[in-house]
Protein backbone atom coordinates (compact mmCIF):
# COMPACT_ATOMS: atom_id res chain seq x y z
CA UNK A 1 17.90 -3.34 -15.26
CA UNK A 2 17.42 -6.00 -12.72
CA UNK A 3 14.74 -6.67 -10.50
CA UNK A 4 15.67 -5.08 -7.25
CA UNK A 5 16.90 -2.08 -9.13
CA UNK A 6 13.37 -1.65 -10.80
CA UNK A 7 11.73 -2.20 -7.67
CA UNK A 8 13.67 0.66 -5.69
CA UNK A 9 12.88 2.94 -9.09
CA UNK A 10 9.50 2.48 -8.53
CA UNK A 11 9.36 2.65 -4.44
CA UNK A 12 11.40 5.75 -4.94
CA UNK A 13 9.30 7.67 -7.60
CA UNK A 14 6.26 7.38 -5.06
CA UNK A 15 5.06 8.09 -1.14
CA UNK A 16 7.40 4.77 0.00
CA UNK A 17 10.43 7.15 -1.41
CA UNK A 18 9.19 10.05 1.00
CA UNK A 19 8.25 7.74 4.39
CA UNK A 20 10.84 5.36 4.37
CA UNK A 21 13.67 8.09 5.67
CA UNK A 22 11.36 8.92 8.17
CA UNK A 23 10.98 5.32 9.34
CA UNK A 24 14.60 4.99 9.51
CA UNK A 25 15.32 7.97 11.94
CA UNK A 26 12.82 6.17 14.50
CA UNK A 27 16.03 3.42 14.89
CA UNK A 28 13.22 0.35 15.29
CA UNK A 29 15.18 -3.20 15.31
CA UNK A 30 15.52 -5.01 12.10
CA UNK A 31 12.42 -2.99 10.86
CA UNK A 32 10.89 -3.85 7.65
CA UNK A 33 8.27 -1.19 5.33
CA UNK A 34 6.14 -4.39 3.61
CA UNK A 35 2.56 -5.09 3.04
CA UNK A 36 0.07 -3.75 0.65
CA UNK A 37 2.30 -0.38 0.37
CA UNK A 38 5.01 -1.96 -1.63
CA UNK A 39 2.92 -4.46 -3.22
CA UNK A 40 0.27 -2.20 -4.10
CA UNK A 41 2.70 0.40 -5.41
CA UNK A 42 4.30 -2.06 -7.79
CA UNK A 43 0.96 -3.45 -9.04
CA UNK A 44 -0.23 -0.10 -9.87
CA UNK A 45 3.22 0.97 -11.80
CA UNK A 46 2.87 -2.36 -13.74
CA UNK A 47 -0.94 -2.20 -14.60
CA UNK A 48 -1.44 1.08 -14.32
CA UNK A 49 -4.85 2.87 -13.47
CA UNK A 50 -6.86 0.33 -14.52
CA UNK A 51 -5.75 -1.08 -11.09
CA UNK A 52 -7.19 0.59 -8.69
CA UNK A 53 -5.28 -0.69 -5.90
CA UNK A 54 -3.34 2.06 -3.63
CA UNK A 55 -1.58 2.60 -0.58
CA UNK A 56 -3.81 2.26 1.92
CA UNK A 57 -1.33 1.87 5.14
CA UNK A 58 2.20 1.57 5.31
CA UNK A 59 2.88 -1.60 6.95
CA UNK A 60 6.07 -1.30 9.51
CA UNK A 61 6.95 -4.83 11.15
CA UNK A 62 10.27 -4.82 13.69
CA UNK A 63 11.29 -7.34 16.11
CA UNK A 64 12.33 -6.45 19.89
CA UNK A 65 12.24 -9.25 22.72
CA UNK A 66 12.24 -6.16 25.35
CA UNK A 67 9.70 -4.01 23.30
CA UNK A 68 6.03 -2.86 24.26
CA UNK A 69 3.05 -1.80 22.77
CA UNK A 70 3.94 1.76 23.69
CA UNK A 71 7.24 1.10 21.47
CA UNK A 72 4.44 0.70 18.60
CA UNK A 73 2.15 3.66 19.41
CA UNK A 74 5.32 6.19 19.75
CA UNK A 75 6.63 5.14 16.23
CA UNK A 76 3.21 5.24 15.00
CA UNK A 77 2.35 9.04 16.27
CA UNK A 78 6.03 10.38 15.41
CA UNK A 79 5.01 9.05 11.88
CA UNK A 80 1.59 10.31 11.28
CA UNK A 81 2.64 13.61 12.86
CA UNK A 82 5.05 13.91 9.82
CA UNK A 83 2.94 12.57 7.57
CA UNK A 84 -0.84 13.60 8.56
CA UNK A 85 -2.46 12.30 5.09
CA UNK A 86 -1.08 8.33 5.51
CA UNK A 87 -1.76 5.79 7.71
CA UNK A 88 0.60 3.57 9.46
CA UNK A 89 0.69 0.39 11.44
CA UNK A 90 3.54 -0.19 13.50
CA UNK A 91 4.09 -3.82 15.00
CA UNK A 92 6.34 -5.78 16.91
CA UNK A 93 6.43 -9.22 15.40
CA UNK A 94 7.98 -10.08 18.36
CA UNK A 95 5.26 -9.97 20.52
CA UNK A 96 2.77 -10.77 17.52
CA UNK A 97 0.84 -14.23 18.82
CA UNK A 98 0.52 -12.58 22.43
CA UNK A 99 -2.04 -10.52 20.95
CA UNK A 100 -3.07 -12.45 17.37
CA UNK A 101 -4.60 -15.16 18.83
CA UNK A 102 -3.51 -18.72 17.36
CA UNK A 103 -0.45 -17.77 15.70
CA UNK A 104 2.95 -19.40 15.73
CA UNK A 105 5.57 -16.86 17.93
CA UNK A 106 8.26 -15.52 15.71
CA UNK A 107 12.43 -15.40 15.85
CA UNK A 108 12.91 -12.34 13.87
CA UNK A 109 10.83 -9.27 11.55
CA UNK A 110 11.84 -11.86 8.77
CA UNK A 111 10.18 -14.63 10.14
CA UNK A 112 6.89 -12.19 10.77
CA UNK A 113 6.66 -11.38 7.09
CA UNK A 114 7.58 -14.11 5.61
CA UNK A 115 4.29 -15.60 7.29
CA UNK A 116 1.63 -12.93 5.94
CA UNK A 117 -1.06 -14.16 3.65
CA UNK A 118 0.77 -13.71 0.34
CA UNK A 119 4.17 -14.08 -1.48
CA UNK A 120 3.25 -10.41 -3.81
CA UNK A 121 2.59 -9.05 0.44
CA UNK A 122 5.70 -10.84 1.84
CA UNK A 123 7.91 -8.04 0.14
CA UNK A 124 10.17 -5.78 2.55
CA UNK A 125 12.12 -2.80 1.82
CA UNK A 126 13.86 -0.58 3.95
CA UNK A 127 17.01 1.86 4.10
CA UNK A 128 19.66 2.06 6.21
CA UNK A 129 21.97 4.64 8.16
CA UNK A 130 23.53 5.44 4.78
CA UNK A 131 20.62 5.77 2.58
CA UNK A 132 21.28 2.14 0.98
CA UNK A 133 17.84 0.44 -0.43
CA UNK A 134 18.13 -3.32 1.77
CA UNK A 135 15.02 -5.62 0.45
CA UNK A 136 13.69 -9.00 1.87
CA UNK A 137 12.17 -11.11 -1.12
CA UNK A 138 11.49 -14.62 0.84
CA UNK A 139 9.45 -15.69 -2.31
CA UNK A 140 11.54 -14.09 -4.93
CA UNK A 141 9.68 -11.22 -6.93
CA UNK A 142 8.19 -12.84 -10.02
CA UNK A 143 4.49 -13.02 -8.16
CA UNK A 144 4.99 -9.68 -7.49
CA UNK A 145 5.91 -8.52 -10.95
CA UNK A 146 3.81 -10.70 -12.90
CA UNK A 147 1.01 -9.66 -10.92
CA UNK A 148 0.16 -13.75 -9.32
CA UNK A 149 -1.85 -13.97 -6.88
CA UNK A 150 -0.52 -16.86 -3.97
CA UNK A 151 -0.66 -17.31 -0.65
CA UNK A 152 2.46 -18.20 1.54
CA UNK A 153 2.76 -22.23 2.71
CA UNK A 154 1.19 -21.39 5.90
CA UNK A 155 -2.20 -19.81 4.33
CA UNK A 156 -2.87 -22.21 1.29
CA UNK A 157 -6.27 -23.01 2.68
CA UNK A 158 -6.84 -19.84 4.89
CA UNK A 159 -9.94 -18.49 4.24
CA UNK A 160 -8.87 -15.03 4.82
CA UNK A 161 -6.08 -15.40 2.44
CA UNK A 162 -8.60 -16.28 -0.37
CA UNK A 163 -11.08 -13.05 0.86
CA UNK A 164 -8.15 -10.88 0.18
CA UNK A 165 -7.20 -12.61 -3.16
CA UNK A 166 -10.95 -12.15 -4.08
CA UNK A 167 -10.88 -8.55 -3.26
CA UNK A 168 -6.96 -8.23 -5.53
CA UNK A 169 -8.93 -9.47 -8.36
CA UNK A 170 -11.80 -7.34 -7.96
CA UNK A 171 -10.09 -3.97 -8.16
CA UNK A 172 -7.08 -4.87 -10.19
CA UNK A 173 -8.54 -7.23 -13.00
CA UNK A 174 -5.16 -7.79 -14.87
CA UNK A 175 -3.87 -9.98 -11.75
CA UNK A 176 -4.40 -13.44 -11.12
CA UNK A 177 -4.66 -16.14 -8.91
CA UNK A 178 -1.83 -18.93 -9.00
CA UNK A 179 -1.90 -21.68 -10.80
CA UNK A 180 0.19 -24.12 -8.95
CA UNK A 181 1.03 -23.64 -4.83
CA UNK A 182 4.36 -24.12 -4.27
């Protein structure tokens, strides 16, 4: 089995398999489910429950030149309508650094996530008009299934990337932190 197949098996045999039909009806441009959902998900099928890390949002990241923060909030509320028990965050990574304050703008979803703290983070799935599984691996997926640890090139001495790292480590001991940086 190869690597993208065992990562839709997985994705598909929990919550990501149920929401991510439901993020495809709301037709968002060149939308992207990644984040701590899909990383998260994977970490706990690999370590099981000794890692206690779970879905705590669904991450959603699109890109529209023309779009508004009410594009965000309507995709948002259609979601959690249809799915009271999760939590979702809905954003526009093209109007990202007018509202994250000292960050770079971005060209496309793909340059968004390829920019968040870590390579095991910087994971995107999504399914299109047909049903077909699409993922976005900028880093590959051997942090991801081998449970490392790294931040992306533009957060290997970002503070905030090591919190989060700390806080990986502290409720799923069988990761670790990367040896090497790119």
């Amino acid at each position: 089995m190869n690597d993208l197949t065992r990562l839709q098996d997985i994705l598909a045999a929990s919550p990501i398999g149920a929401v991510l039909p439901a993020i495809a009806q709301l037709d968002l441009p060149d939308w992207w489910l990644a984040g701590g959902a899909v990383r998260n998900t994977v970490w706990r099928g690999c370590f099981g429950e000794a890692c206690s890390l779970v879905i705590n949002d669904f991450d959603i990241a699109f890109f529209d030149l023309a779009g508004d923060r009410e594009q965000e909030l309507t995709a948002k509320a259609a979601l959690t309508q249809q799915f009271p028990d999760f939590l979702f965050d809905v954003k526009n990574q093209a109007s990202f650094a007018r509202w994250r304050k000292g960050r770079r703008p971005y060209h496309s979803t793909e340059d968004g996530v390829a920019d968040w703290l870590h390579t095991a983070t910087a994971v995107g799935v999504r399914i299109d008009r047909s049903g077909q599984w699409q993922f976005f691996t900028p880093y590959g997926l051997a942090d991801l299934w081998q449970g490392i640890v790294r931040p992306t090139p533009a957060h290997l001495h970002n503070p905030d990337a090591d919190r989060k790292a700390a806080s990986f480590l502290e409720r799923c001991p069988q990761l670790r932190l990367a040896e090497n940086l790119f």
